[in-house]
N, C-alpha and C. Protein backbone atom coordinates (compact mmCIF):
# COMPACT_ATOMS: atom_id res chain seq x y z
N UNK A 1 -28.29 -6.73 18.23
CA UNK A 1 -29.50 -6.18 17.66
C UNK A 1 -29.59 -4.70 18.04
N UNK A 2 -29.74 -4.29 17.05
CA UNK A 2 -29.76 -2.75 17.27
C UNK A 2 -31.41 -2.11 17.77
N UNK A 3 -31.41 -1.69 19.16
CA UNK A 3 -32.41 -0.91 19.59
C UNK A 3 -32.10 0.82 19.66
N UNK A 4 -33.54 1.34 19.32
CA UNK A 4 -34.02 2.81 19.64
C UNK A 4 -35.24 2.65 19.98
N UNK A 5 -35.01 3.32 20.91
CA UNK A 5 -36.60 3.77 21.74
C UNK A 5 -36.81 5.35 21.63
N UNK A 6 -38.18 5.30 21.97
CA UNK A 6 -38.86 6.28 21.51
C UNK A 6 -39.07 7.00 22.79
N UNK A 7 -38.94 8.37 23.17
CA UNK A 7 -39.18 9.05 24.20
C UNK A 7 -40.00 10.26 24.49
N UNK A 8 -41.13 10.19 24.77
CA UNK A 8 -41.64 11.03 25.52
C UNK A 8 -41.87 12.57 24.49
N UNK A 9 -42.34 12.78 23.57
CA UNK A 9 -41.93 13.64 22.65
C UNK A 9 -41.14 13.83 21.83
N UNK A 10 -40.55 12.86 21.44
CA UNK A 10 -39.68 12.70 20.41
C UNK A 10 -40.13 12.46 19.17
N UNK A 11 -39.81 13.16 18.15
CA UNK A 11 -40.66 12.21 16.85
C UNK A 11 -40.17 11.39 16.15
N UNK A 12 -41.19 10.77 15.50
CA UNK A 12 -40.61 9.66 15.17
C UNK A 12 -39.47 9.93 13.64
N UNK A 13 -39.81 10.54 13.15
CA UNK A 13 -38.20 11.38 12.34
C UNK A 13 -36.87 10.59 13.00
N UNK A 14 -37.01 11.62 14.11
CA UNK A 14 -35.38 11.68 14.86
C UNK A 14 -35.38 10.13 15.56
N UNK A 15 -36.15 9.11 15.74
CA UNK A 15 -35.62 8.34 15.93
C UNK A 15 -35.48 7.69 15.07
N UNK A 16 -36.14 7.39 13.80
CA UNK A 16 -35.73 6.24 12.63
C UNK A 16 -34.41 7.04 12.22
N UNK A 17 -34.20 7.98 12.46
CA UNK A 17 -33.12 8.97 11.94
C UNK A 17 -31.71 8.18 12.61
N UNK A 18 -32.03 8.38 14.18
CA UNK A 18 -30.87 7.69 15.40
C UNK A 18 -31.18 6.39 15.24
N UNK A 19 -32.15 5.40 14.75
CA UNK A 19 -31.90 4.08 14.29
C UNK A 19 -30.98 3.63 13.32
N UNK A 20 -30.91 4.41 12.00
CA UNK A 20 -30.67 4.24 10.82
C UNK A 20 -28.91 4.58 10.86
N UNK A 21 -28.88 5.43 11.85
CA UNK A 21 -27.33 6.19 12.28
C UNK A 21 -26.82 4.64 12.89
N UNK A 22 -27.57 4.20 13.87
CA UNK A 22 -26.84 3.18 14.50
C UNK A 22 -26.32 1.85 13.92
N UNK A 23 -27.62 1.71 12.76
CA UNK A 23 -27.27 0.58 11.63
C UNK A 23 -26.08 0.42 11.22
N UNK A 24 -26.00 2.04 10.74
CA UNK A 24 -24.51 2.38 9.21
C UNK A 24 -23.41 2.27 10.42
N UNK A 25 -23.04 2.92 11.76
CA UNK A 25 -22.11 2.34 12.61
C UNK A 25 -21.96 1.13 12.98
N UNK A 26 -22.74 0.26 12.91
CA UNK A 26 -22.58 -1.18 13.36
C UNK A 26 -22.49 -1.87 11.90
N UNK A 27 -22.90 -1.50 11.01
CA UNK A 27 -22.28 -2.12 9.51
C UNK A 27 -23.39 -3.10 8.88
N UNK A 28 -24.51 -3.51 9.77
CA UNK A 28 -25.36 -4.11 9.45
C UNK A 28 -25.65 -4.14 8.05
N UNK A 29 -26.26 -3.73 7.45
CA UNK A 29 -27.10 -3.50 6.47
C UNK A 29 -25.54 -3.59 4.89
N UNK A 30 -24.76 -3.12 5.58
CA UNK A 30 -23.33 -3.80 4.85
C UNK A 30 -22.91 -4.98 4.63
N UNK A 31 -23.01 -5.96 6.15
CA UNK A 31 -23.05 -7.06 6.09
C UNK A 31 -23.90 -7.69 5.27
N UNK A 32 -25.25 -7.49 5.22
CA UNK A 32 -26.81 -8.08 4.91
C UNK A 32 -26.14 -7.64 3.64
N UNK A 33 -25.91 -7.01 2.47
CA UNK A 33 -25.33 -6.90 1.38
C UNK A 33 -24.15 -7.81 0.83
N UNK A 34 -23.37 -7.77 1.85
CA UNK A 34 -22.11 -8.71 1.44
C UNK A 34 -22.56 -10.43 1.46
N UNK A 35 -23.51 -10.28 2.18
CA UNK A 35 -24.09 -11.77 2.64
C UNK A 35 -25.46 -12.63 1.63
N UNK A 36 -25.53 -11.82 0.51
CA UNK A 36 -26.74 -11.42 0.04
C UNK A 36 -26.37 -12.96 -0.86
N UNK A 37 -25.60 -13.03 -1.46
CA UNK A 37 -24.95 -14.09 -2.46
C UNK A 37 -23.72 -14.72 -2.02
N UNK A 38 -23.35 -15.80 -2.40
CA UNK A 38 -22.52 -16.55 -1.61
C UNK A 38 -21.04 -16.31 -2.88
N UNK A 39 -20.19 -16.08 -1.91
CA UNK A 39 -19.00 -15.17 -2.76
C UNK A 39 -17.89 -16.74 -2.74
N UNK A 40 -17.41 -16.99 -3.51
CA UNK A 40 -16.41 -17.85 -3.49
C UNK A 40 -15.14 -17.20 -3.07
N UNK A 41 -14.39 -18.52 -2.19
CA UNK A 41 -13.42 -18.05 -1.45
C UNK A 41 -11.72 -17.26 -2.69
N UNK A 42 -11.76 -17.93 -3.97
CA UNK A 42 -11.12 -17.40 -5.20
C UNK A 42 -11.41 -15.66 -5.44
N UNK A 43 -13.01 -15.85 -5.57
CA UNK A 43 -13.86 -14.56 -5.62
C UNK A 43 -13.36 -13.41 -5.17
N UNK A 44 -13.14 -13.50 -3.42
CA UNK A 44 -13.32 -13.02 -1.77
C UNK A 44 -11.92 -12.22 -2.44
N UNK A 45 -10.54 -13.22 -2.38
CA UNK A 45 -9.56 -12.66 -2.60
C UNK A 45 -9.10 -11.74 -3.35
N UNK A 46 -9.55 -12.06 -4.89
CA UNK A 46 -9.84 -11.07 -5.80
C UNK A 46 -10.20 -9.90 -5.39
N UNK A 47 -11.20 -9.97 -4.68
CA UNK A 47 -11.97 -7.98 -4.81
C UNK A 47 -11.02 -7.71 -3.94
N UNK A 48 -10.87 -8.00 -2.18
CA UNK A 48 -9.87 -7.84 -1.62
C UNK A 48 -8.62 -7.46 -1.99
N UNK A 49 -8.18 -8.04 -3.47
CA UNK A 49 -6.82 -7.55 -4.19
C UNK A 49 -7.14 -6.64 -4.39
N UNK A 50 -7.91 -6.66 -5.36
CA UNK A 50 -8.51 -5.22 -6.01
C UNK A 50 -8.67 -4.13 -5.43
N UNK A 51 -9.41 -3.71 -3.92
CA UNK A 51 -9.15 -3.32 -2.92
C UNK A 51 -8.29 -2.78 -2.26
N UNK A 52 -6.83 -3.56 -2.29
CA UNK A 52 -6.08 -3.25 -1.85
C UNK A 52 -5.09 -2.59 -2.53
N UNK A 53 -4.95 -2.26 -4.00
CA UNK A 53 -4.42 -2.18 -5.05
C UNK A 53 -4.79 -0.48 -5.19
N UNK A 54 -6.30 -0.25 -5.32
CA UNK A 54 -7.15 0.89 -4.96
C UNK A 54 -6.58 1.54 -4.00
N UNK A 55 -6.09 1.20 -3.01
CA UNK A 55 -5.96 1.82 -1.82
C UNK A 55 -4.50 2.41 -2.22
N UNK A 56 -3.88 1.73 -2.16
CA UNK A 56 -1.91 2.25 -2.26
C UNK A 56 -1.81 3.74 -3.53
N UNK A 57 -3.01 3.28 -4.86
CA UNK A 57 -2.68 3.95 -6.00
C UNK A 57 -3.66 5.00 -5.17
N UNK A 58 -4.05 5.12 -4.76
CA UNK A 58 -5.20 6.51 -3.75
C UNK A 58 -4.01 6.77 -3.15
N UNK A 59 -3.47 6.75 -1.78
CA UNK A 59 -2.80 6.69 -1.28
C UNK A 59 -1.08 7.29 -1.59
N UNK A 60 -0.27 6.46 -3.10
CA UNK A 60 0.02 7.27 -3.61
C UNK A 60 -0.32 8.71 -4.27
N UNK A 61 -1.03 8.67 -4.96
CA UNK A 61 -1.76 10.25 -5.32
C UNK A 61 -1.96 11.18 -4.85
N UNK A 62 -2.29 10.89 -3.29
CA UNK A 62 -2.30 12.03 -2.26
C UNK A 62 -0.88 11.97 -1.77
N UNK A 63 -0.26 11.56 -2.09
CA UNK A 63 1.78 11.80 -1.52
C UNK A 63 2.23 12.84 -2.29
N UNK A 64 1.87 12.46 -3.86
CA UNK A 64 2.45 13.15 -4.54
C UNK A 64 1.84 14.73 -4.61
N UNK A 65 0.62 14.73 -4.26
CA UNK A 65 -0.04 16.39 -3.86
C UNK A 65 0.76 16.82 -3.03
């Protein structure tokens, strides 16, 4: 569970700010998205292909620069 506390003059800006930072590093709110609908395990693999397919043809492209 992700905590921020609030200190002594701090406003509250900069901490929903350093909350919201800590979310997107811990992936939360990524998860809570991926988790949102129930993905079939056929599904899962697919995008994952897809994914991975994305990646090499990226990957190539910047070789050839």
């Amino acid at each position: 569970m992700v905590m921020q506390e609030k200190r002594p003059g701090e406003s509250i800006d900069s901490v929903l700010r350093k909350f919201k930072r800590k979310m997107k590093s811990e992936g939360i709110l990524q998860e809570l998205k991926k988790r949102e609908y129930y993905e079939k395990p056929s599904e899962e693999k697919k995008r994952l292909a897809k994914a991975a397919k994305r990646r090499t043809v990226q990957q190539q492209r910047a070789d050839e620069l």
